[in-house]
PDB file of N, CA and C in Angstrom:
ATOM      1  N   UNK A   1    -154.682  71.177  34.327  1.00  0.00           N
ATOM      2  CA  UNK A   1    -155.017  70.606  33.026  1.00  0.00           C
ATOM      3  C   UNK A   1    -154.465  69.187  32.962  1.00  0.00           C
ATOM      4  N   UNK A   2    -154.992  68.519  32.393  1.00  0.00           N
ATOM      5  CA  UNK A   2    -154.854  66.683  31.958  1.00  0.00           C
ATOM      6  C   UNK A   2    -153.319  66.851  31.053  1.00  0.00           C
ATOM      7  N   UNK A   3    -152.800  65.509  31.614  1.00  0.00           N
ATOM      8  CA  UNK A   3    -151.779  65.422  30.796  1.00  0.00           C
ATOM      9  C   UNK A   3    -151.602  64.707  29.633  1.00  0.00           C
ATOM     10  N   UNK A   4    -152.731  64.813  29.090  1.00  0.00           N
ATOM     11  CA  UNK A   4    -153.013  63.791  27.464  1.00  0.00           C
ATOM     12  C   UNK A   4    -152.690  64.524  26.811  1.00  0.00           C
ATOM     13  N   UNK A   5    -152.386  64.028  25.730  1.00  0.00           N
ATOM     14  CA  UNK A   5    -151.609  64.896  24.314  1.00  0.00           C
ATOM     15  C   UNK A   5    -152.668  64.450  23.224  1.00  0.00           C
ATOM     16  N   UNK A   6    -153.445  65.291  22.522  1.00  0.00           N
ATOM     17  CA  UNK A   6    -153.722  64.961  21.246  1.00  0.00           C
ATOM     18  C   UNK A   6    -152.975  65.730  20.076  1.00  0.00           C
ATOM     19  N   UNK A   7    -152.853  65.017  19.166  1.00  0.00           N
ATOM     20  CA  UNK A   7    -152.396  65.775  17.815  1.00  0.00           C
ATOM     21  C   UNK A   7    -153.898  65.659  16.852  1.00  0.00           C
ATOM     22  N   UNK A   8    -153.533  65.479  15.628  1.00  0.00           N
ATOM     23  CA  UNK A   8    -154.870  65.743  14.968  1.00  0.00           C
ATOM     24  C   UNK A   8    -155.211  64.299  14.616  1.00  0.00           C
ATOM     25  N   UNK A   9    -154.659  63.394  14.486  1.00  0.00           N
ATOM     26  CA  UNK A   9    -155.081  61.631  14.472  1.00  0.00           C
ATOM     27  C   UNK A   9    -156.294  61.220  15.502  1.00  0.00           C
ATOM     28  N   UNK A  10    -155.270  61.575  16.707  1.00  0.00           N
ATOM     29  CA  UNK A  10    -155.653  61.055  18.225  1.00  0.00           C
ATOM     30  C   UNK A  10    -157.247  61.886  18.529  1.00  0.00           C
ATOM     31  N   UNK A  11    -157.300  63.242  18.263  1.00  0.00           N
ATOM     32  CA  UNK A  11    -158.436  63.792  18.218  1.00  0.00           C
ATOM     33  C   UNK A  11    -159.627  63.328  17.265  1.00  0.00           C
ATOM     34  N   UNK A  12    -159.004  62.960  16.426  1.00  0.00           N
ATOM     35  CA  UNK A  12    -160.439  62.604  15.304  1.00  0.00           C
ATOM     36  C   UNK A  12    -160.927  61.164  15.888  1.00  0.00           C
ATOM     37  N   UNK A  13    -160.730  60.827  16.486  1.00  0.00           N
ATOM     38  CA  UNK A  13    -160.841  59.609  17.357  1.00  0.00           C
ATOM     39  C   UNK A  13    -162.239  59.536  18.077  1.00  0.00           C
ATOM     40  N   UNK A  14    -162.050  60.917  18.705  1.00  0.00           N
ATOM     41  CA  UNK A  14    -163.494  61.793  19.293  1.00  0.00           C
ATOM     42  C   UNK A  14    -164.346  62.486  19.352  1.00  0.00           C
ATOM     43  N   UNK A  15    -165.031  61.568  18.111  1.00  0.00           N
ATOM     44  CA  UNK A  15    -166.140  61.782  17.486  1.00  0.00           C
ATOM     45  C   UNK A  15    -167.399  61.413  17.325  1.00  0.00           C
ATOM     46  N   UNK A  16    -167.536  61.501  18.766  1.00  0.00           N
ATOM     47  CA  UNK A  16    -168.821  61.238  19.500  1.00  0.00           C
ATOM     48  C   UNK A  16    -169.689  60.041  18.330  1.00  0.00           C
ATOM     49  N   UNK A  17    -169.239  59.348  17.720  1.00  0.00           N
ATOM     50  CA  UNK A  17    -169.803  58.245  16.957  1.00  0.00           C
ATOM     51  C   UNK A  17    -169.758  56.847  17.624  1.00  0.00           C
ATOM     52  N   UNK A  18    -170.486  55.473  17.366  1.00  0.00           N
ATOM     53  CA  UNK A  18    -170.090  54.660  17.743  1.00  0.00           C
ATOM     54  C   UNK A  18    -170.023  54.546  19.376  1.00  0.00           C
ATOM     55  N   UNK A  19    -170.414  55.217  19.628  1.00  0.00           N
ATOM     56  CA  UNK A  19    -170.160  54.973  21.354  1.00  0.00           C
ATOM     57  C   UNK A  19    -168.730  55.557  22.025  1.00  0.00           C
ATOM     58  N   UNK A  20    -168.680  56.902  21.334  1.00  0.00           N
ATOM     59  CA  UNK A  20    -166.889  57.252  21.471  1.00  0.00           C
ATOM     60  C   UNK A  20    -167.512  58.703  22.331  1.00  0.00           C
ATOM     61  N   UNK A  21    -166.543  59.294  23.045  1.00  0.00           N
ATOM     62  CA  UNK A  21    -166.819  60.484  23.776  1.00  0.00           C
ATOM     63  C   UNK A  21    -166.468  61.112  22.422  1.00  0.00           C
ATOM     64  N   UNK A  22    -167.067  62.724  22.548  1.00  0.00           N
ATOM     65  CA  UNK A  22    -167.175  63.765  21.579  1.00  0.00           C
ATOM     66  C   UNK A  22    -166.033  65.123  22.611  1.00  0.00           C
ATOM     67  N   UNK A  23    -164.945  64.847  21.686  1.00  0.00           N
ATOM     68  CA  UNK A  23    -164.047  65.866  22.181  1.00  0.00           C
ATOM     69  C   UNK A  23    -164.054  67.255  21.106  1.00  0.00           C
ATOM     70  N   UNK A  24    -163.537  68.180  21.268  1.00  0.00           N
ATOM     71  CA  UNK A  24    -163.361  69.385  20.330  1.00  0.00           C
ATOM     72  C   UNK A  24    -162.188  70.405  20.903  1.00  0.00           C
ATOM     73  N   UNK A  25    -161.208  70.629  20.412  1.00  0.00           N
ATOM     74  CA  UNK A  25    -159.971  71.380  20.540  1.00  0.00           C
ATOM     75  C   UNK A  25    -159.903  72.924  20.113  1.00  0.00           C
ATOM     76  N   UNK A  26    -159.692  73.754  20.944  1.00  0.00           N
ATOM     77  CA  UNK A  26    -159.592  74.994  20.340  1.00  0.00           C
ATOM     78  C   UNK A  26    -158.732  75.573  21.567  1.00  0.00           C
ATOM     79  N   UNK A  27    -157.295  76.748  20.807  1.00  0.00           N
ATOM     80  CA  UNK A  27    -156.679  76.780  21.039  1.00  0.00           C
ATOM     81  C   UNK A  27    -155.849  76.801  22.177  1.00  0.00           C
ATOM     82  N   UNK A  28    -155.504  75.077  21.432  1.00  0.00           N
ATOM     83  CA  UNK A  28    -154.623  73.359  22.286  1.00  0.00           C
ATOM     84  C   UNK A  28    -154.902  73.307  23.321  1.00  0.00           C
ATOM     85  N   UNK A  29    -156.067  73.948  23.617  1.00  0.00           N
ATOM     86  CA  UNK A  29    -156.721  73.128  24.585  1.00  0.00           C
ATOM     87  C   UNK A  29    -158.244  71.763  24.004  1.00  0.00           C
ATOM     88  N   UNK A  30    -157.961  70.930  24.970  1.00  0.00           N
ATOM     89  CA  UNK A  30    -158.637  70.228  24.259  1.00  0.00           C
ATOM     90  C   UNK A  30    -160.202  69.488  25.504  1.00  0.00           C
ATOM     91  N   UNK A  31    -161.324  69.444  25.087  1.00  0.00           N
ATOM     92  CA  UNK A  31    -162.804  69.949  25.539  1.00  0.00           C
ATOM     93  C   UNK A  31    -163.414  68.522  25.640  1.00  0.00           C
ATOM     94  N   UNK A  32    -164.296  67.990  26.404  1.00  0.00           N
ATOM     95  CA  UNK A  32    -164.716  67.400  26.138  1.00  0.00           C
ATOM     96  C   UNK A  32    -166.519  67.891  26.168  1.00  0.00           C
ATOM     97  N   UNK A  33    -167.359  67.765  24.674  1.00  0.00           N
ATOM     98  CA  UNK A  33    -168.527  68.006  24.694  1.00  0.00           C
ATOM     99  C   UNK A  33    -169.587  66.959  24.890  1.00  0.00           C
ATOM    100  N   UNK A  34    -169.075  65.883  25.314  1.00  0.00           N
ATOM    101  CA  UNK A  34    -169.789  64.383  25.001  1.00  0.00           C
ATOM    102  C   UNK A  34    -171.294  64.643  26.360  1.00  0.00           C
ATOM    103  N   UNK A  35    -171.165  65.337  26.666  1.00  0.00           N
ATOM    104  CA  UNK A  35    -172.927  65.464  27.651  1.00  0.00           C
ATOM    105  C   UNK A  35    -173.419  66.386  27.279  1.00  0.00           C
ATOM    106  N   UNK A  36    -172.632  67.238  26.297  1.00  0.00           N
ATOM    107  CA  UNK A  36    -173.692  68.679  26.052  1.00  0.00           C
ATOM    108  C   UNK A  36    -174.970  68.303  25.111  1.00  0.00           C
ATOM    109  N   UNK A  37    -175.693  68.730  25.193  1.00  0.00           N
ATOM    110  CA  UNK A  37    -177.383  68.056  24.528  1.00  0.00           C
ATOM    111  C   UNK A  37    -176.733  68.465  23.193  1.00  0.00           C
ATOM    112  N   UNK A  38    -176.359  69.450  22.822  1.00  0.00           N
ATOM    113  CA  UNK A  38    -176.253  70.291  21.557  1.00  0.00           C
ATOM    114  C   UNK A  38    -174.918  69.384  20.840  1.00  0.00           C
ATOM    115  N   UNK A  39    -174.143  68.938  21.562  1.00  0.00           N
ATOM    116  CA  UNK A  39    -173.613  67.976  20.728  1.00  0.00           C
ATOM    117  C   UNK A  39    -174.119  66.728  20.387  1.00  0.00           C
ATOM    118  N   UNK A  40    -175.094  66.666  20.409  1.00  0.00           N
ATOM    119  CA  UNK A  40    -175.784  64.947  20.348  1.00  0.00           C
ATOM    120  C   UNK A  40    -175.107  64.400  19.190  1.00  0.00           C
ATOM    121  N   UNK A  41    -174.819  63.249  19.273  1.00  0.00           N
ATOM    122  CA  UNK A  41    -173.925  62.104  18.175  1.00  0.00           C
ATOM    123  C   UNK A  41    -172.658  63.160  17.861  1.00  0.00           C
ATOM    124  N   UNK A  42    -172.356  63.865  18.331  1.00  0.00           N
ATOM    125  CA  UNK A  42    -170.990  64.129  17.924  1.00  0.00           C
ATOM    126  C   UNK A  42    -171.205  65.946  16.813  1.00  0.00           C
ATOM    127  N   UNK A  43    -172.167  66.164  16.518  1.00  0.00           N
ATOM    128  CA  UNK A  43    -172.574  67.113  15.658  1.00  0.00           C
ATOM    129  C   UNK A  43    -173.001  68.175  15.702  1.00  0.00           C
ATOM    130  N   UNK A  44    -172.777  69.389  16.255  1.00  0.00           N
ATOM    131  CA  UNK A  44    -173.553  70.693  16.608  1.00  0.00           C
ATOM    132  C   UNK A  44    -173.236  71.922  15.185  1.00  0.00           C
ATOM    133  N   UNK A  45    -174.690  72.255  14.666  1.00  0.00           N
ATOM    134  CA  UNK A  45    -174.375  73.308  13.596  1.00  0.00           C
ATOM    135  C   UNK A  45    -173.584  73.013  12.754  1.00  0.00           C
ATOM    136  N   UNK A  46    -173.197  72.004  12.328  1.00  0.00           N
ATOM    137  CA  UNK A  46    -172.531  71.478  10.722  1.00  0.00           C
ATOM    138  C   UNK A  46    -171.300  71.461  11.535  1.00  0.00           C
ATOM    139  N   UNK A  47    -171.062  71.205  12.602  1.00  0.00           N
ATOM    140  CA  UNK A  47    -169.516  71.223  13.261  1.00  0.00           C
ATOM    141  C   UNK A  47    -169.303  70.152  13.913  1.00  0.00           C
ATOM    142  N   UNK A  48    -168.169  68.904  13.155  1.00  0.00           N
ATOM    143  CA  UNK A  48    -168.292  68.102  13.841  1.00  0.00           C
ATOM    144  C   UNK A  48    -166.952  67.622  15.319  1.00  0.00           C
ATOM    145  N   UNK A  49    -167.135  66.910  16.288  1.00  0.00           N
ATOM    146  CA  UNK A  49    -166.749  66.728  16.985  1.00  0.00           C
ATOM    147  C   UNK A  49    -165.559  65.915  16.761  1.00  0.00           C
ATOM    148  N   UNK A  50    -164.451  66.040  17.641  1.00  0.00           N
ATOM    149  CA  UNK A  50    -162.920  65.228  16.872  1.00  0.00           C
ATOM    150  C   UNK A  50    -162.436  66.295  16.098  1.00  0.00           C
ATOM    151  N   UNK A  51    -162.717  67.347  15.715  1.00  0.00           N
ATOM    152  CA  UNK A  51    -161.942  68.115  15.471  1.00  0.00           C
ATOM    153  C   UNK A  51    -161.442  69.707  15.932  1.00  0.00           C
ATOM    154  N   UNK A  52    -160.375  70.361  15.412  1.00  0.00           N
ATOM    155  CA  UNK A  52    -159.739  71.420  16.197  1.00  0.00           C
ATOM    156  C   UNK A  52    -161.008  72.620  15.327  1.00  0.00           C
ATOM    157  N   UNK A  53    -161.304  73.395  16.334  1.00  0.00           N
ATOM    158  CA  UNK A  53    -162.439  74.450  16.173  1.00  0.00           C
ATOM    159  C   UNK A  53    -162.366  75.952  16.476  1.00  0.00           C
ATOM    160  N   UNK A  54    -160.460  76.168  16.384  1.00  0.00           N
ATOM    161  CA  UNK A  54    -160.632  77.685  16.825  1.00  0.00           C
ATOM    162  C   UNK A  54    -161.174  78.596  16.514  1.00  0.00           C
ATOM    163  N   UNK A  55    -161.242  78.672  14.739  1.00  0.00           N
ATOM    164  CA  UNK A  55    -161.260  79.416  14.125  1.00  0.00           C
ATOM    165  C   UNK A  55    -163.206  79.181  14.216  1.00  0.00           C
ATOM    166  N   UNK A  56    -163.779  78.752  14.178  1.00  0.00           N
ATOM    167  CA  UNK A  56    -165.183  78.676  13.920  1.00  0.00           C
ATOM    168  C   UNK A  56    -165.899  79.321  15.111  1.00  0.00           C
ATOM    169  N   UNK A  57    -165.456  78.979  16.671  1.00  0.00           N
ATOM    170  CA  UNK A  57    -165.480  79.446  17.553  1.00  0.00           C
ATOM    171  C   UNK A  57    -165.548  81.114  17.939  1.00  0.00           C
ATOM    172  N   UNK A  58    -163.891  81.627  17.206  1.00  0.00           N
ATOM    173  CA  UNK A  58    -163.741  82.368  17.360  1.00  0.00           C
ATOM    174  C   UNK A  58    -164.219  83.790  16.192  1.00  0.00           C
ATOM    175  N   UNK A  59    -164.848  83.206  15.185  1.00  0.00           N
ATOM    176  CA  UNK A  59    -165.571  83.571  13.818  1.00  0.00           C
ATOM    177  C   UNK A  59    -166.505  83.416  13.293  1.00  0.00           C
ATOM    178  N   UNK A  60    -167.082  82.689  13.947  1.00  0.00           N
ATOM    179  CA  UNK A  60    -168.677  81.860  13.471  1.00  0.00           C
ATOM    180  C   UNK A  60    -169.893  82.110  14.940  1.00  0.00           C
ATOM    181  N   UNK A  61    -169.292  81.194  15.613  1.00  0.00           N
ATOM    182  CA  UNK A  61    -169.625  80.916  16.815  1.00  0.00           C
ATOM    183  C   UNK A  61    -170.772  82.253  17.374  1.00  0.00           C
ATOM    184  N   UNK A  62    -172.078  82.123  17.656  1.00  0.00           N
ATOM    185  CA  UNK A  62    -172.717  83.492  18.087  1.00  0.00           C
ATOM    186  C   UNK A  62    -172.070  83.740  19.886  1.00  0.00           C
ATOM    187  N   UNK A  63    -171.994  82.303  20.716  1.00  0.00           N
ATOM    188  CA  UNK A  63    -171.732  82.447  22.137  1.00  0.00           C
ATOM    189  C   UNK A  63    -170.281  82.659  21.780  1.00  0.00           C
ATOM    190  N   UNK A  64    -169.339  82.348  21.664  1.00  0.00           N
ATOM    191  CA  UNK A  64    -167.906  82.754  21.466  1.00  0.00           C
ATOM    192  C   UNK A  64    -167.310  81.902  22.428  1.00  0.00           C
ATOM    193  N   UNK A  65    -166.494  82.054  23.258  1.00  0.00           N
ATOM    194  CA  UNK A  65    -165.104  81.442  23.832  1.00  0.00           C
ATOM    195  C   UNK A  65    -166.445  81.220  25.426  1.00  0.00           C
ATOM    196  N   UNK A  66    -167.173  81.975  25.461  1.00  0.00           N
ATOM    197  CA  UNK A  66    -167.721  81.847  26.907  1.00  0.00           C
ATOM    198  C   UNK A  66    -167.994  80.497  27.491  1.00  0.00           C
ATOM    199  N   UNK A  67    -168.664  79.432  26.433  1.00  0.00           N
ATOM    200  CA  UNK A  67    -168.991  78.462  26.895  1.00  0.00           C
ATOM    201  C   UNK A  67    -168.261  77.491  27.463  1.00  0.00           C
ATOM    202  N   UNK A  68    -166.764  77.574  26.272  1.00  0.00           N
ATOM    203  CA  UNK A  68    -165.921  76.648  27.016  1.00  0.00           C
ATOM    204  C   UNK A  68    -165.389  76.675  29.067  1.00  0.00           C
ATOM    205  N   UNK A  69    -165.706  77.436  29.443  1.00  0.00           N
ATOM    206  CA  UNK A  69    -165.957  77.465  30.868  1.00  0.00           C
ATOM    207  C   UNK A  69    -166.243  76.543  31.602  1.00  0.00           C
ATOM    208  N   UNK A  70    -167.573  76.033  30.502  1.00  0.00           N
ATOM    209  CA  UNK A  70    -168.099  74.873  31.419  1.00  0.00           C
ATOM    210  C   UNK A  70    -167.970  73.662  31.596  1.00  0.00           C
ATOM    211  N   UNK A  71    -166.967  73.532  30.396  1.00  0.00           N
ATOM    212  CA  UNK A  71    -166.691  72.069  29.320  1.00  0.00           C
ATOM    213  C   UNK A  71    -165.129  72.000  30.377  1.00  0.00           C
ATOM    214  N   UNK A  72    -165.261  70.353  30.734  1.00  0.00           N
ATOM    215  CA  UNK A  72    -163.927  69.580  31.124  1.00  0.00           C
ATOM    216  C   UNK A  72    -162.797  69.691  30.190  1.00  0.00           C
ATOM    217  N   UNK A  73    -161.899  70.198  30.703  1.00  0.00           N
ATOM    218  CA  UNK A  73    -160.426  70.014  29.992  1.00  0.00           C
ATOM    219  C   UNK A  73    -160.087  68.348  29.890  1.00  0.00           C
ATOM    220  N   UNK A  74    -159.766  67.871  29.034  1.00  0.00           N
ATOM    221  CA  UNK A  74    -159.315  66.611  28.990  1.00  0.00           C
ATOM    222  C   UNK A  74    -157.944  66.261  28.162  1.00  0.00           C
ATOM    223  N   UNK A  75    -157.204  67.685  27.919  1.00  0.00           N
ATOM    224  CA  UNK A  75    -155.652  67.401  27.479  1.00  0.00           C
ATOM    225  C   UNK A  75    -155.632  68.657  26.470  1.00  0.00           C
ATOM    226  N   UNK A  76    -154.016  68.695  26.050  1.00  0.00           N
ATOM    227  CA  UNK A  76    -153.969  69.866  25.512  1.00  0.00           C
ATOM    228  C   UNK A  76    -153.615  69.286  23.789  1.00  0.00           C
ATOM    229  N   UNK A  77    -154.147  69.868  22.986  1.00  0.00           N
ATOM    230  CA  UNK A  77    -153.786  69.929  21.690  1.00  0.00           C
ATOM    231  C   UNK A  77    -152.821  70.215  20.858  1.00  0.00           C
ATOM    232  N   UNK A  78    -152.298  69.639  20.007  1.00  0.00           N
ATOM    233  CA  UNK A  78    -150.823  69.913  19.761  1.00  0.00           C
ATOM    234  C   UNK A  78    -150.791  69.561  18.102  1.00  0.00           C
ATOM    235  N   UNK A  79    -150.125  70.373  17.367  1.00  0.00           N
ATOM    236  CA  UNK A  79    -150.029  70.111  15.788  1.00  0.00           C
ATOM    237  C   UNK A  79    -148.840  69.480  14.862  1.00  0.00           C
TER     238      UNK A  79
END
């Protein structure tokens, strides 16, 4: 795993807006979604990117925890 630290500032940062990579954090681990089609501009299903997503993931979410598999670690999340 990457040795970047986000807290919740540093994450909202990456929000796939503006020409910014689209990161998303769920638990402290932290994702980068910035090539997934489904995140386009930062936005998938009213969920936006730059922020921590355990709970939606793990409660909302129809695919669940599976996908993150495929998604680059790019640092761990921290509160």
């Amino acid at each position: 795993m990457s040795e970047a630290t986000f807290n919740q500032a540093e994450l909202a940062k990456y929000n796939g807006q503006d020409g910014q990579p689209a990161y998303v954090a769920v638990d402290g681990v932290v994702y980068d979604v910035t090539g997934v089609a489904a995140w386009a501009g930062g936005k998938h299903h009213g969920n936006l990117a730059g922020q921590e997503l355990t709970k939606v993931i793990d409660e909302v979410s129809p695919h669940g925890r599976r996908v993150l598999e495929k998604l680059t670690v790019v640092g761990k999340y921290v509160e």
